[in-house]
N, C-alpha and C. Protein backbone atom coordinates (compact mmCIF):
# COMPACT_ATOMS: atom_id res chain seq x y z
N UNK A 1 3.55 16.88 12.05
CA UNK A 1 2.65 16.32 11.02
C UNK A 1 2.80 14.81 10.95
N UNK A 2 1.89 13.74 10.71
CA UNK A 2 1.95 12.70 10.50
C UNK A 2 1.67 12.50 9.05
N UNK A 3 2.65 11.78 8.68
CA UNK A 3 2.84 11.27 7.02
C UNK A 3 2.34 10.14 7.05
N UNK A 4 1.54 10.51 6.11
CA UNK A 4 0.18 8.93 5.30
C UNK A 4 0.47 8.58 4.15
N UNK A 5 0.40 7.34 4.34
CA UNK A 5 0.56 6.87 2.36
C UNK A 5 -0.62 6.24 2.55
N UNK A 6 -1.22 6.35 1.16
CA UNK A 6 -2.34 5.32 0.96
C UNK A 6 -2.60 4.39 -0.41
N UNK A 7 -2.77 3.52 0.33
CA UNK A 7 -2.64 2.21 -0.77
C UNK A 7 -4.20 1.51 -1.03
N UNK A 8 -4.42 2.07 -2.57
CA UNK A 8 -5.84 1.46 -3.08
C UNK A 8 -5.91 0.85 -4.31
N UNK A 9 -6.34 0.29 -4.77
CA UNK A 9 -6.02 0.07 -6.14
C UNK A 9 -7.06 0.87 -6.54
N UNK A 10 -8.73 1.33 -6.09
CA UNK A 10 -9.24 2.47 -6.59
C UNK A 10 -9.01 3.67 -6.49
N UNK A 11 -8.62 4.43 -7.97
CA UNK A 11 -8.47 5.99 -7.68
C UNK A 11 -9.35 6.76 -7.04
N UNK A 12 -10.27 6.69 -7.28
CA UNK A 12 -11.16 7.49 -6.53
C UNK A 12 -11.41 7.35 -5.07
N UNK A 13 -11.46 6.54 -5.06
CA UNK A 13 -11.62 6.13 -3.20
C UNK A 13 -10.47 6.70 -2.57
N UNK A 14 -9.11 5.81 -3.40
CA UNK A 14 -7.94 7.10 -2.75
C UNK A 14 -7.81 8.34 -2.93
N UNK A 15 -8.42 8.72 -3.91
CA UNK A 15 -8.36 10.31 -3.88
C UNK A 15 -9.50 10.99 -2.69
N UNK A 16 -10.51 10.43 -2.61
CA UNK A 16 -11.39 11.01 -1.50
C UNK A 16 -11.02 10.81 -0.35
N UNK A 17 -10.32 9.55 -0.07
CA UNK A 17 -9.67 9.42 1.58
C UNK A 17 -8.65 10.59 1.89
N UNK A 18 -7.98 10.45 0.66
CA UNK A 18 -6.84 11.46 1.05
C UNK A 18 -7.48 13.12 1.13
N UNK A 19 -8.33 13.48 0.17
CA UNK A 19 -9.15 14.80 0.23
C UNK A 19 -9.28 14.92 1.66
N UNK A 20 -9.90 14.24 2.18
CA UNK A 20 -10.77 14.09 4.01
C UNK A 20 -9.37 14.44 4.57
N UNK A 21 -8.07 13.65 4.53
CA UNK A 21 -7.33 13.63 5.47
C UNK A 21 -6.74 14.97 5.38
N UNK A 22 -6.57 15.18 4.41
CA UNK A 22 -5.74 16.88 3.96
C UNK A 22 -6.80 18.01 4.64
N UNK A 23 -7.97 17.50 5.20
CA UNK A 23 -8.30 18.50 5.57
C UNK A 23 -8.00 18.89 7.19
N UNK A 24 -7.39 17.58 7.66
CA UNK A 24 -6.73 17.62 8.60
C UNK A 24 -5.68 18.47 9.11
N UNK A 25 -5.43 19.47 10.49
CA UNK A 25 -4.36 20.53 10.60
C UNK A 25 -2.79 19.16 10.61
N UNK A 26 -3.30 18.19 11.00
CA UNK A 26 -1.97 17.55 11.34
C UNK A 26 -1.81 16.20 10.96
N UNK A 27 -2.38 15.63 9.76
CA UNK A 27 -2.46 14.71 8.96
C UNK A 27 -1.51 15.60 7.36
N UNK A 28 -1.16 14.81 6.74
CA UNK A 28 -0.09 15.24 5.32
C UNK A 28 -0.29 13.78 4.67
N UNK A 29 -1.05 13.64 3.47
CA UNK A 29 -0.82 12.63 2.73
C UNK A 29 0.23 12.73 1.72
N UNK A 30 1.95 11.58 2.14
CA UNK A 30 2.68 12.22 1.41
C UNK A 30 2.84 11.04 0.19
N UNK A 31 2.14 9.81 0.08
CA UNK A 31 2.29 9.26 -1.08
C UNK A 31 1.32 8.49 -0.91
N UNK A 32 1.00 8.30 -2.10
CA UNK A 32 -0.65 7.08 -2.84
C UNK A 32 -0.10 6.28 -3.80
N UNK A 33 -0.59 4.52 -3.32
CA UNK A 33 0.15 3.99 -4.68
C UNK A 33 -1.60 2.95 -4.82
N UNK A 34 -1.30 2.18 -6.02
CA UNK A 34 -2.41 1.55 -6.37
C UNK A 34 -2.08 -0.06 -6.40
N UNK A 35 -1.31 -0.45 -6.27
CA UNK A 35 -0.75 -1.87 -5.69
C UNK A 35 0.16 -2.00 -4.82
N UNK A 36 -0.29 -3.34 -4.15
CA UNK A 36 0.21 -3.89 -3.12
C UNK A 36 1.74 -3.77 -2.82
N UNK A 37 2.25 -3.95 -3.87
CA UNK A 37 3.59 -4.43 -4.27
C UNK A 37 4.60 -3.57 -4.60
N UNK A 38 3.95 -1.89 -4.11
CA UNK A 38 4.55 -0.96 -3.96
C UNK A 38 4.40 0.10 -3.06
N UNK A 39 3.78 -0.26 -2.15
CA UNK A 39 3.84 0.23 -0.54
C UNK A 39 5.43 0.19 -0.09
N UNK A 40 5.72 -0.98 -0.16
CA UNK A 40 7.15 -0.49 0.52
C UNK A 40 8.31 0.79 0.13
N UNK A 41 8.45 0.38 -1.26
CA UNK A 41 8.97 1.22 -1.69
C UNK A 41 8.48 2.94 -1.62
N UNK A 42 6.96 3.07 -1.68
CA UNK A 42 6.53 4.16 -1.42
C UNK A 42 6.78 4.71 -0.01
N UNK A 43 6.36 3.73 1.22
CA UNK A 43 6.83 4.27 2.31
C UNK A 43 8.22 4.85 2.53
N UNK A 44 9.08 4.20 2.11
CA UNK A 44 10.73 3.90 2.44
C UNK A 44 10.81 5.56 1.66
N UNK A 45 10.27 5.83 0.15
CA UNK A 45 10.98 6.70 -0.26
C UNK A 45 10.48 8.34 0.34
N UNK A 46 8.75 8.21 0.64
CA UNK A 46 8.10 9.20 1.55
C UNK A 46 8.35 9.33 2.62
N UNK A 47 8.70 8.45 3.70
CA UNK A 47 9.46 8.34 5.06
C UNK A 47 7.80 8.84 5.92
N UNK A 48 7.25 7.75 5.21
CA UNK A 48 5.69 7.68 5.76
C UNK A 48 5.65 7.23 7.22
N UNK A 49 4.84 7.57 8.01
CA UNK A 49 4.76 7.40 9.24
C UNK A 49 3.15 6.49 9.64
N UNK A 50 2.43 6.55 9.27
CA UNK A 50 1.57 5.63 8.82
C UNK A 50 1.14 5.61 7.33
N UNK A 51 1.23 3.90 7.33
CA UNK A 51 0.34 3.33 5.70
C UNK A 51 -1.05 2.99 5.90
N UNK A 52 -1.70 3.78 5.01
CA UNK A 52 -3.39 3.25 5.36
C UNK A 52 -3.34 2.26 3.99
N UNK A 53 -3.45 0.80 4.42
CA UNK A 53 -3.93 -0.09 3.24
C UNK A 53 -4.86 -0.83 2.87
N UNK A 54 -5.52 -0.91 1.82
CA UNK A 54 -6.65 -1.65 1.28
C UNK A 54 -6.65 -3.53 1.45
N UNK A 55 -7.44 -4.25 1.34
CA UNK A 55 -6.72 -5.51 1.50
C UNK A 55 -7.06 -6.12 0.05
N UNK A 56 -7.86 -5.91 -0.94
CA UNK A 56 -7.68 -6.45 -2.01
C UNK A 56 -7.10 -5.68 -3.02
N UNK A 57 -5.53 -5.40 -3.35
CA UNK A 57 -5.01 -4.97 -4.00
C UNK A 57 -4.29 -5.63 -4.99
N UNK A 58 -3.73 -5.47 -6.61
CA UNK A 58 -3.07 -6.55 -7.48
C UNK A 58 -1.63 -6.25 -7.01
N UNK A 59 -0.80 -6.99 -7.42
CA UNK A 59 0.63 -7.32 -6.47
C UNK A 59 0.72 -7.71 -5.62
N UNK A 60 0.08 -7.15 -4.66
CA UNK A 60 0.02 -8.27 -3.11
C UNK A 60 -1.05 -7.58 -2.89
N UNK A 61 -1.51 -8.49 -1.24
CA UNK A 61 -2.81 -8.30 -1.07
C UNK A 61 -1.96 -6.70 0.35
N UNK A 62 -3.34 -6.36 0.85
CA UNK A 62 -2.72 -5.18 2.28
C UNK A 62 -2.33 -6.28 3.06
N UNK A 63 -2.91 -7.45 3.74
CA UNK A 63 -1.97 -7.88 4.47
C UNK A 63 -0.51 -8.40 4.16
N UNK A 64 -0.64 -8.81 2.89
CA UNK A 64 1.06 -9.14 2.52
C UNK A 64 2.01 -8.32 2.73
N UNK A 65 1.20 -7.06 2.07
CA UNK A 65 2.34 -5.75 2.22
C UNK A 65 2.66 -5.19 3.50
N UNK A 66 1.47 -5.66 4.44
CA UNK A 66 1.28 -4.97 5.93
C UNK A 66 2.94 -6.12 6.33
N UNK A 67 2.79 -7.16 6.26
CA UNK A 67 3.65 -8.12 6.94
C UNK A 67 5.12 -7.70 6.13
N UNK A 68 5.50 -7.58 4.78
CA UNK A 68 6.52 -6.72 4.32
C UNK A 68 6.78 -5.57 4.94
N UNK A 69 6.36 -4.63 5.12
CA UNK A 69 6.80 -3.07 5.47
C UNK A 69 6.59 -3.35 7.09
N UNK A 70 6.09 -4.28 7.79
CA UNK A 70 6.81 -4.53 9.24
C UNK A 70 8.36 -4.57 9.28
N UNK A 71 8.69 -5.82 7.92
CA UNK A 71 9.76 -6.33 8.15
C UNK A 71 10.93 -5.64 7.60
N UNK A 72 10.10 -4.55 6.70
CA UNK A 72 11.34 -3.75 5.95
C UNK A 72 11.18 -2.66 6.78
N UNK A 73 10.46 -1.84 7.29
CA UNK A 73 10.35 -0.95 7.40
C UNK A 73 9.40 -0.41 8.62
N UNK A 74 9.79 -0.76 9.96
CA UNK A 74 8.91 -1.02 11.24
C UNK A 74 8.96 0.09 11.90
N UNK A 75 9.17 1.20 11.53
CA UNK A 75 8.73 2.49 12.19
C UNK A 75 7.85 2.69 11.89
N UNK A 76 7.11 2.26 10.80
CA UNK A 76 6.08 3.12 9.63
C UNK A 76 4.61 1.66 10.35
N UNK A 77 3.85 2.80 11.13
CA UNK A 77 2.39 1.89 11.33
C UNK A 77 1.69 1.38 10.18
N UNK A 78 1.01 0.29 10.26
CA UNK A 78 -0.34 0.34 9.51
C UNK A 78 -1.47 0.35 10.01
N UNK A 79 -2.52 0.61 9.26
CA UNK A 79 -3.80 1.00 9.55
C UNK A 79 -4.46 0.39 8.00
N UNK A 80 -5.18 -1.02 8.36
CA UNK A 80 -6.22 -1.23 7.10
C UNK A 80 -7.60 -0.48 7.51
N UNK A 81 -7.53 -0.18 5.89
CA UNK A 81 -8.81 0.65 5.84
C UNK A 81 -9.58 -0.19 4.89
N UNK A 82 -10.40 -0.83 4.80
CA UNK A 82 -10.73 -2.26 3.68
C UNK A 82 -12.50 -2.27 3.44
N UNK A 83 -13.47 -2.46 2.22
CA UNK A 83 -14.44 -2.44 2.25
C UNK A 83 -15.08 -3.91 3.01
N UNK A 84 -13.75 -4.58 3.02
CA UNK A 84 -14.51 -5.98 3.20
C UNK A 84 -13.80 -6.23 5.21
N UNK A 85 -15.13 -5.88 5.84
CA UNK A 85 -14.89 -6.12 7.07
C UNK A 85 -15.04 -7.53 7.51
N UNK A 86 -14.10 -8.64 7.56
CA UNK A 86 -14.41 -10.00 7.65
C UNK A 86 -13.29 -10.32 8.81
N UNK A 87 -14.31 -11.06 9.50
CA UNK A 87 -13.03 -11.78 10.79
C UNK A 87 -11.91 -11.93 10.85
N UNK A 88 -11.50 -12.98 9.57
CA UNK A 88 -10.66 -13.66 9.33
C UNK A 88 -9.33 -12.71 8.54
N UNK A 89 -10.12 -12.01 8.16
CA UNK A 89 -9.00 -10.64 7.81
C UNK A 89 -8.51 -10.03 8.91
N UNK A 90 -9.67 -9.49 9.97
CA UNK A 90 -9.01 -8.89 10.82
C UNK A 90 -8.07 -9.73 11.65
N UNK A 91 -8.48 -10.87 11.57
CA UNK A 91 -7.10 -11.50 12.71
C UNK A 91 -5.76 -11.41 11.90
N UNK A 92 -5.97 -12.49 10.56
CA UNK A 92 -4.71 -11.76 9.71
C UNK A 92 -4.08 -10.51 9.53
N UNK A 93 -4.81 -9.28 9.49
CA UNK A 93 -3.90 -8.07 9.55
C UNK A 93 -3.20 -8.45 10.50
N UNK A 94 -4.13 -8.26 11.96
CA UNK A 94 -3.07 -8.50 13.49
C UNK A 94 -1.77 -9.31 13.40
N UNK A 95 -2.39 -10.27 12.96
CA UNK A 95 -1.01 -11.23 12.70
C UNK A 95 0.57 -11.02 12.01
N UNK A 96 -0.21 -9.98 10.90
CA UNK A 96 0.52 -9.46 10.02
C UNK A 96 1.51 -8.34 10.24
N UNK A 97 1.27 -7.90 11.49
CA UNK A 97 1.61 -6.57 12.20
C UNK A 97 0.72 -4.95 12.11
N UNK A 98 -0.22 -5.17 11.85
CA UNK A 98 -1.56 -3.78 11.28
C UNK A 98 -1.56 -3.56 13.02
N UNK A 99 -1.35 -2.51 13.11
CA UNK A 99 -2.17 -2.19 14.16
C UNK A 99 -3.38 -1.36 14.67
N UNK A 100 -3.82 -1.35 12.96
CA UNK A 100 -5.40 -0.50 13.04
C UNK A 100 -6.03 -1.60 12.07
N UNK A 101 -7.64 -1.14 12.13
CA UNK A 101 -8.26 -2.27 10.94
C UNK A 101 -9.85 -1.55 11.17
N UNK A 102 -10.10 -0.84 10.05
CA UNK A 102 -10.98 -0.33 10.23
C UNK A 102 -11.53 -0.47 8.62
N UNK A 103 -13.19 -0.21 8.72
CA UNK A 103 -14.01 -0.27 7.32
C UNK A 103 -14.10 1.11 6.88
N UNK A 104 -14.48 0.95 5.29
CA UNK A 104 -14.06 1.91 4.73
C UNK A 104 -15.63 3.26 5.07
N UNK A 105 -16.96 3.11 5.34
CA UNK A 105 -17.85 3.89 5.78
C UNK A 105 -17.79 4.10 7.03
N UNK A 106 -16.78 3.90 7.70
CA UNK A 106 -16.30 4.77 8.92
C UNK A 106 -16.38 6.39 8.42
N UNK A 107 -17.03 7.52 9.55
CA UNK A 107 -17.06 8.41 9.07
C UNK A 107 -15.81 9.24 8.93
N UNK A 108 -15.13 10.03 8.52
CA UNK A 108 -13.84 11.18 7.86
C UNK A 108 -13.33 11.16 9.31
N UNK A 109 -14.13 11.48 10.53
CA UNK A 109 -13.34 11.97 11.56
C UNK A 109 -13.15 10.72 12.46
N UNK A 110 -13.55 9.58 12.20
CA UNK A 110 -13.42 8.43 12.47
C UNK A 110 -11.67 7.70 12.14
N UNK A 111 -11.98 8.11 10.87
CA UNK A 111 -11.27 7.60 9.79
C UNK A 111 -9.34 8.57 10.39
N UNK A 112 -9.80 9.46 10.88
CA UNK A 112 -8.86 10.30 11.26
C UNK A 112 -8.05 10.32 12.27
N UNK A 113 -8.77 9.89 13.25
CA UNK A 113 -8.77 9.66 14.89
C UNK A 113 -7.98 8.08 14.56
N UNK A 114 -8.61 7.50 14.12
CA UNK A 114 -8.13 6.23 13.77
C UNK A 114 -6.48 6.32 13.30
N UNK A 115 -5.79 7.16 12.15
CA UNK A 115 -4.90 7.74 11.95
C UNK A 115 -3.72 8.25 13.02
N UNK A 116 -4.10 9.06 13.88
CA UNK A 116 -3.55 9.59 15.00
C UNK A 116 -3.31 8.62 16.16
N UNK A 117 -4.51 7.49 16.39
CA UNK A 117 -3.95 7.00 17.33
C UNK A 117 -2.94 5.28 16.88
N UNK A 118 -3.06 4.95 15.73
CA UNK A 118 -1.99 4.03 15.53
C UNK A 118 -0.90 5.15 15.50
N UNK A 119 -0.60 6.20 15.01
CA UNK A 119 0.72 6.41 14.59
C UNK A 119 1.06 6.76 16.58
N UNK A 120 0.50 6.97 17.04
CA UNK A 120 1.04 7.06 18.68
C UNK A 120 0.76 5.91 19.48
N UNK A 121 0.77 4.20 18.55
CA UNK A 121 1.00 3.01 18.85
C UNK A 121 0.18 2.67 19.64
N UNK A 122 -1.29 3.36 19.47
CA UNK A 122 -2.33 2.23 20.00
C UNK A 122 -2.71 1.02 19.11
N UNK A 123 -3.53 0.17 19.32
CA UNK A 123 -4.50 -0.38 18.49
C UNK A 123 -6.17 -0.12 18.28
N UNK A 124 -6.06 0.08 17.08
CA UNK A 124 -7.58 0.59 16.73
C UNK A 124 -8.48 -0.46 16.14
N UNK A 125 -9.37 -1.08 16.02
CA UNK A 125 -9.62 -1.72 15.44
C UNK A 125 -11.79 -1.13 16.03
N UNK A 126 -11.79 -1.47 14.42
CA UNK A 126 -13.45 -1.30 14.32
C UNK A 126 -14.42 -2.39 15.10
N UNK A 127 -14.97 -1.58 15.75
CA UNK A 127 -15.69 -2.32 16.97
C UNK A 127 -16.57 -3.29 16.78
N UNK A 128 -17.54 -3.17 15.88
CA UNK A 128 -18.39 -4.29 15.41
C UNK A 128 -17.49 -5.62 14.79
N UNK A 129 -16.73 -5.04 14.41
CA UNK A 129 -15.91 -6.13 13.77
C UNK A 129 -15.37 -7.28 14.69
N UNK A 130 -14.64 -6.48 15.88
CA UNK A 130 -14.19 -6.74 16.75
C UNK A 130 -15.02 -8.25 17.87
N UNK A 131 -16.12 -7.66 17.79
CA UNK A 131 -17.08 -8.35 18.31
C UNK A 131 -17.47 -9.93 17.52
N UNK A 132 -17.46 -9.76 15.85
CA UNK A 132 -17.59 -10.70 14.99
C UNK A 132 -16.45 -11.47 14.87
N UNK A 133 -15.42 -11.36 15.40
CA UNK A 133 -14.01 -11.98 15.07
C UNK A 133 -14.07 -13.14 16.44
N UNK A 134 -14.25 -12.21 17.28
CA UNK A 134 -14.36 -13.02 18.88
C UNK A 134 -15.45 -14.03 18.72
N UNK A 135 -16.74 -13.72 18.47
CA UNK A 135 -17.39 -14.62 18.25
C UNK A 135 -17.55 -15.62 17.38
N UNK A 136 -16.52 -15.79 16.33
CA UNK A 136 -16.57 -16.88 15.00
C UNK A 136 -15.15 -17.14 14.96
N UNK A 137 -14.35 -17.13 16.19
CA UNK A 137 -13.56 -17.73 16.69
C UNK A 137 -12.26 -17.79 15.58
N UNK A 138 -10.85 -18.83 15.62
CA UNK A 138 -9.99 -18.74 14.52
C UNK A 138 -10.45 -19.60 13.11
N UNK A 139 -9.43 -19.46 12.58
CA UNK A 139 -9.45 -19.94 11.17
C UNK A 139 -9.07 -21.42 11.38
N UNK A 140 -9.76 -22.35 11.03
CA UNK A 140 -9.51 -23.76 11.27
C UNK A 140 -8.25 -24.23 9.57
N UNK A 141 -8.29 -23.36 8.79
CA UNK A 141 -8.00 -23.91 8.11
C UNK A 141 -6.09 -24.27 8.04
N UNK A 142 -5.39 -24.58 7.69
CA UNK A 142 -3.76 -24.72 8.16
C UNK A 142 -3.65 -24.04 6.81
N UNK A 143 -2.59 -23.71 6.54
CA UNK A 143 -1.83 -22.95 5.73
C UNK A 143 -1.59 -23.52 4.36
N UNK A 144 -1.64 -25.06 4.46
CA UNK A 144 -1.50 -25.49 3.00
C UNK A 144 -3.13 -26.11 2.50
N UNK A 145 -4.03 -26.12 3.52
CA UNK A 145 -5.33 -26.11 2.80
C UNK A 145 -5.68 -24.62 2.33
N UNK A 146 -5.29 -23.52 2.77
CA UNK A 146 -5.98 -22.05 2.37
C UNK A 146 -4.83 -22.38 0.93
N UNK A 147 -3.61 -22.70 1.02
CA UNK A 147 -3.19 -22.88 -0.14
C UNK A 147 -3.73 -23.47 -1.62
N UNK A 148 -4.00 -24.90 -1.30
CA UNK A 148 -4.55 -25.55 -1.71
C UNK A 148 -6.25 -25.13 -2.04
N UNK A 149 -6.75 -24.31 -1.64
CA UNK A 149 -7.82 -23.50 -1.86
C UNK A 149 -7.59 -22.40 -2.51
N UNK A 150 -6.78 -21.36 -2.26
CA UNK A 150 -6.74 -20.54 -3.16
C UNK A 150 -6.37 -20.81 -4.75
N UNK A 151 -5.27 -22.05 -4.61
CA UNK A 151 -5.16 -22.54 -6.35
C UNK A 151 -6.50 -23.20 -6.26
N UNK A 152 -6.88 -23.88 -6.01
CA UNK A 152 -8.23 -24.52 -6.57
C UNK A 152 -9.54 -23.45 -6.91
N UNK A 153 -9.55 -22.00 -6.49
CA UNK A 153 -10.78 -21.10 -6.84
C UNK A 153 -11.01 -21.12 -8.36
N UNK A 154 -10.54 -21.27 -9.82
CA UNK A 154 -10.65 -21.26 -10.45
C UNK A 154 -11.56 -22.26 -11.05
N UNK A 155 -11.66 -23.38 -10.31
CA UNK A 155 -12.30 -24.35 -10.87
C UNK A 155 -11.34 -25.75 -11.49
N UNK A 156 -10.18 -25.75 -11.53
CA UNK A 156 -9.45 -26.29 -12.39
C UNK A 156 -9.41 -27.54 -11.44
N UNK A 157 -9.17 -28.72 -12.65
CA UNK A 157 -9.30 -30.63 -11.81
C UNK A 157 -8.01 -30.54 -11.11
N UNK A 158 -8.38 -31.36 -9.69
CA UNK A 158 -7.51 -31.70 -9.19
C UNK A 158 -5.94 -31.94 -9.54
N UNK A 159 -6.03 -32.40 -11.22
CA UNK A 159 -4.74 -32.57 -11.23
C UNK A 159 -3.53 -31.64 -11.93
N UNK A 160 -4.84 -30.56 -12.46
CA UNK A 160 -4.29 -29.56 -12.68
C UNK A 160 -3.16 -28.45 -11.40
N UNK A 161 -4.37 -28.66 -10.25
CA UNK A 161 -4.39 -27.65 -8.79
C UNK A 161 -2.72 -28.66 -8.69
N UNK A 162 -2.55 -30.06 -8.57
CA UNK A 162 -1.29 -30.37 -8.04
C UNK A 162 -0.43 -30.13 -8.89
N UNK A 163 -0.07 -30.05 -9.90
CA UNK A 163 0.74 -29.62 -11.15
C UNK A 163 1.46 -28.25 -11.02
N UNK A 164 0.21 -27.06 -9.76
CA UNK A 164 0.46 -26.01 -10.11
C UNK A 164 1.14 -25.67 -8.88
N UNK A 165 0.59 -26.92 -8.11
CA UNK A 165 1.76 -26.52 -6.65
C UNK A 165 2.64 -27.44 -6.40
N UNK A 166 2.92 -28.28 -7.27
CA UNK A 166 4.49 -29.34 -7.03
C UNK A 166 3.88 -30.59 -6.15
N UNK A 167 2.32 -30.63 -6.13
CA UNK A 167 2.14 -31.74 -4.95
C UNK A 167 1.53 -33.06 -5.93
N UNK A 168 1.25 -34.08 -5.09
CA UNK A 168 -0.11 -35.18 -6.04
C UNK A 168 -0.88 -35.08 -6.12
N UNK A 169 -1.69 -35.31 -6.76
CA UNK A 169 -2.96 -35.52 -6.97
C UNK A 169 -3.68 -35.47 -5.75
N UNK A 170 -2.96 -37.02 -4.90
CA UNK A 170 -3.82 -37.81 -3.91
C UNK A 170 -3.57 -36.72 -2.50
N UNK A 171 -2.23 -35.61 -2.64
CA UNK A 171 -1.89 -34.73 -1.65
C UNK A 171 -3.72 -33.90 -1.77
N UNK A 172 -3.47 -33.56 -2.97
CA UNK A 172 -4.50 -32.33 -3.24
C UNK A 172 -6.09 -32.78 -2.70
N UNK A 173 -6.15 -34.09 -2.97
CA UNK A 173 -7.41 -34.29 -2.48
C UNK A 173 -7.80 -34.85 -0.84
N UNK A 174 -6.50 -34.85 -0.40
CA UNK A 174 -6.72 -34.71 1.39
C UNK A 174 -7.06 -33.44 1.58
N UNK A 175 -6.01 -32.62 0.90
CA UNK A 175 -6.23 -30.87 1.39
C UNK A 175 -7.45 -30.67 1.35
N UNK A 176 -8.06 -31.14 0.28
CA UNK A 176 -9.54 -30.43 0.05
C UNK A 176 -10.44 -31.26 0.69
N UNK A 177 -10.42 -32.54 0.87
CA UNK A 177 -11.20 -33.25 2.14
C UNK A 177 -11.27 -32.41 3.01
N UNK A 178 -10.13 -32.35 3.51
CA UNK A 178 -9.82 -32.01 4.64
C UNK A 178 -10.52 -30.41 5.26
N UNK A 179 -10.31 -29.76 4.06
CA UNK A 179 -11.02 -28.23 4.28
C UNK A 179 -12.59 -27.98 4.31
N UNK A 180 -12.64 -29.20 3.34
CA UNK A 180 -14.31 -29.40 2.75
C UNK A 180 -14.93 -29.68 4.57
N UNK A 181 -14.59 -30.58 5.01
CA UNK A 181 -14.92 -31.39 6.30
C UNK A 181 -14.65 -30.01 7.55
N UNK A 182 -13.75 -29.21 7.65
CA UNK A 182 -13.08 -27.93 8.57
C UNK A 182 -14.50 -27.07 8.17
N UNK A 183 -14.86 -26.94 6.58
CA UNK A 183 -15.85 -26.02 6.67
C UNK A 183 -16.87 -26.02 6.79
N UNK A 184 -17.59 -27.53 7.49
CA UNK A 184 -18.78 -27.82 7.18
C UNK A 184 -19.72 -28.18 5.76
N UNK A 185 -18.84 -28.05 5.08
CA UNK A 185 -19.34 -27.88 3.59
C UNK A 185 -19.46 -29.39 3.11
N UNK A 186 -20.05 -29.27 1.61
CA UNK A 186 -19.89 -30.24 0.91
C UNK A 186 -19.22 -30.88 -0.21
N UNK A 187 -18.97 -29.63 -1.01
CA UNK A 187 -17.94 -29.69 -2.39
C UNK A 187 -17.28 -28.58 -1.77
N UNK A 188 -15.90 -28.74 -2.65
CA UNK A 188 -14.38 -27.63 -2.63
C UNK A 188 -15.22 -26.18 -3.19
N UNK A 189 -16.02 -26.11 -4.00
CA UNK A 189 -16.45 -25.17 -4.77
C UNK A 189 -17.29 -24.07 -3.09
N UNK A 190 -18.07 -24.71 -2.42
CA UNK A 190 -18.87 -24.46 -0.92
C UNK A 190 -17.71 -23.85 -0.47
N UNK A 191 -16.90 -24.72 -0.08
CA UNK A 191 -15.33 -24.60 1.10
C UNK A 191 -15.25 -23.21 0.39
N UNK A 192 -14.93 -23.43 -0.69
CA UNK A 192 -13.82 -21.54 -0.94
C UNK A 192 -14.96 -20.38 -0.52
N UNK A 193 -16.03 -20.65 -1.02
CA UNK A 193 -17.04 -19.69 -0.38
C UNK A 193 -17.01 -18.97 0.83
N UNK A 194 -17.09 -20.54 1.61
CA UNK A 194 -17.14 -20.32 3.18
C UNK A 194 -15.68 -19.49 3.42
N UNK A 195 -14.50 -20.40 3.05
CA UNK A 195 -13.34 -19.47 3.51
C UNK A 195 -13.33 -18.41 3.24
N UNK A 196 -13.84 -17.87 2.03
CA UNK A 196 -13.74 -15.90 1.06
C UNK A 196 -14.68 -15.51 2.34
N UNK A 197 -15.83 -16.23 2.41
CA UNK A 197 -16.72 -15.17 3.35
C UNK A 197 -15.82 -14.77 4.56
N UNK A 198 -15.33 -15.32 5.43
CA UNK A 198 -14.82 -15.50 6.67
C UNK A 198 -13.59 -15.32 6.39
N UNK A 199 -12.68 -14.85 5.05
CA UNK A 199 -11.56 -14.02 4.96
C UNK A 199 -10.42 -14.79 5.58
N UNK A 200 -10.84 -16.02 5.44
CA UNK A 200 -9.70 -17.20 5.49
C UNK A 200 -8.47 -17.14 4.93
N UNK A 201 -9.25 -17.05 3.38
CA UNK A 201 -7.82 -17.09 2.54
C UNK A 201 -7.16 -16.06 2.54
C-alpha cells in the first residue's frame, strides 16, 4: 500500500481527493492536515510515503513545507496537487524537492497514476504546464526583490516595507526599481501582479 497524506487548507477538496484515492486497491490515505506547518509532523507521525500538497496553505506555503519534509524527512515524496497551475511555482516546487506537480482538475485516475509513479521516484509533472514553464523561461526576480515584494503587497509606504524588514528606505526603493524594471511594469503595485501571476513570489 502506498501511504498519502494530504495537505489542503480546504476541507472539502481534501475530503474528495482523498474519497477518489480510497477508492484505490493500493493507495491508503493515512493522514490530512489543513496547514502548511503541519505536514511534517503529520508525515513523520503517519510514516507517509507520499505527501500530496496544496501550495496556498496558512503556516507555510506547499512549497515551504515541500522543501521542509525533504529536509526532515526524505523518504516521504511529494506530489503538488495546486489549483493555481503557474510556471513559476512549478519551477519552485522542483527546486524545492516535489517531484510531482500537477493541477487540481486532473481527472481521479490521473490524479492516481500521478500518486504511484512519484512514490516509485519518477517525475510527474502536468504537461501543459510543463510546456508554459519552458516557454516563459526563469524567474528574473533575486530573492530579496520577491522579498521585498511580498512585504510590499499590502500597500504599505516604503518606509513602512523597510521598518518591517530591517532595511532603508533608499535599500527598499532599489528593490522595487529594480523589480518594477525585471517586470516590465510600471508601479510596485503592476510588479506584484506580474510576479503573483507567474508565481514568482
Amino acid at each position: 500500500m502506498i501511504r498519502v497524506l494530504l495537505a489542503d487548507d480546504q476541507a472539502l477538496v481534501r475530503g474528495a481527493i482523498a474519497a477518489l484515492l480510497e477508492l484505490e486497491g493500493d493507495i491508503e490515505v493515512v493522514a490530512q492536515v489543513g496547514r502548511g506547518d503541519q505536514v511534517v509532523t503529520a508525515a513523520t507521525e503517519s510514516m507517509a510515503d507520499v505527501a500530496m500538497l496544496d501550495i496556498e496553505m496558512p503556516g507555510l506555503d506547499g512549497i515551504e513545507a515541500a522543501a521542509q519534509l525533504q529536509r526532515d524527512m526524505p523518504s516521504c515524496r511529494v506530489l503538488i496537487v495546486t489549483t493555481f497551475g503557474r510556471p513559476g511555482y512549478l519551477r519552485r516546487a522542483l527546486e524545492a524537492g516535489a517531484t510531482g506537480f500537477m493541477v487540481k482538475d486532473a481527472p481521479a485516475a490521473t490524479l492516481a497514476e500521478a500518486v504511484r509513479r512519484v512514490h516509485a521516484g519518477l517525475r510527474v509533472v502536468d504537461p501543459d504546464l510543463a510546456v508554459e514553464s519552458l516557454s516563459s523561461g526563469t524567474n528574473p526576480l533575486s530573492n530579496r526583490e520577491r522579498e521585498v515584494l511580498r512585504a510590499a503587497r499590502d500597500g504599505a509606504p516604503v518606509r513602512e516595507v523597510a521598518k518591517r524588514m530591517f532595511l532603508s528606505p533608499g535599500t527598499v526603493r532599489n528593490h522595487l526599481s529594480s523589480a518594477i524594471g525585471k517586470t516590465g511594469t510600471q508601479t510596485r503595485a503592476e510588479a506584484i501582479q506580474v510576479a503573483e501571476a507567474n508565481g514568482w513570489l
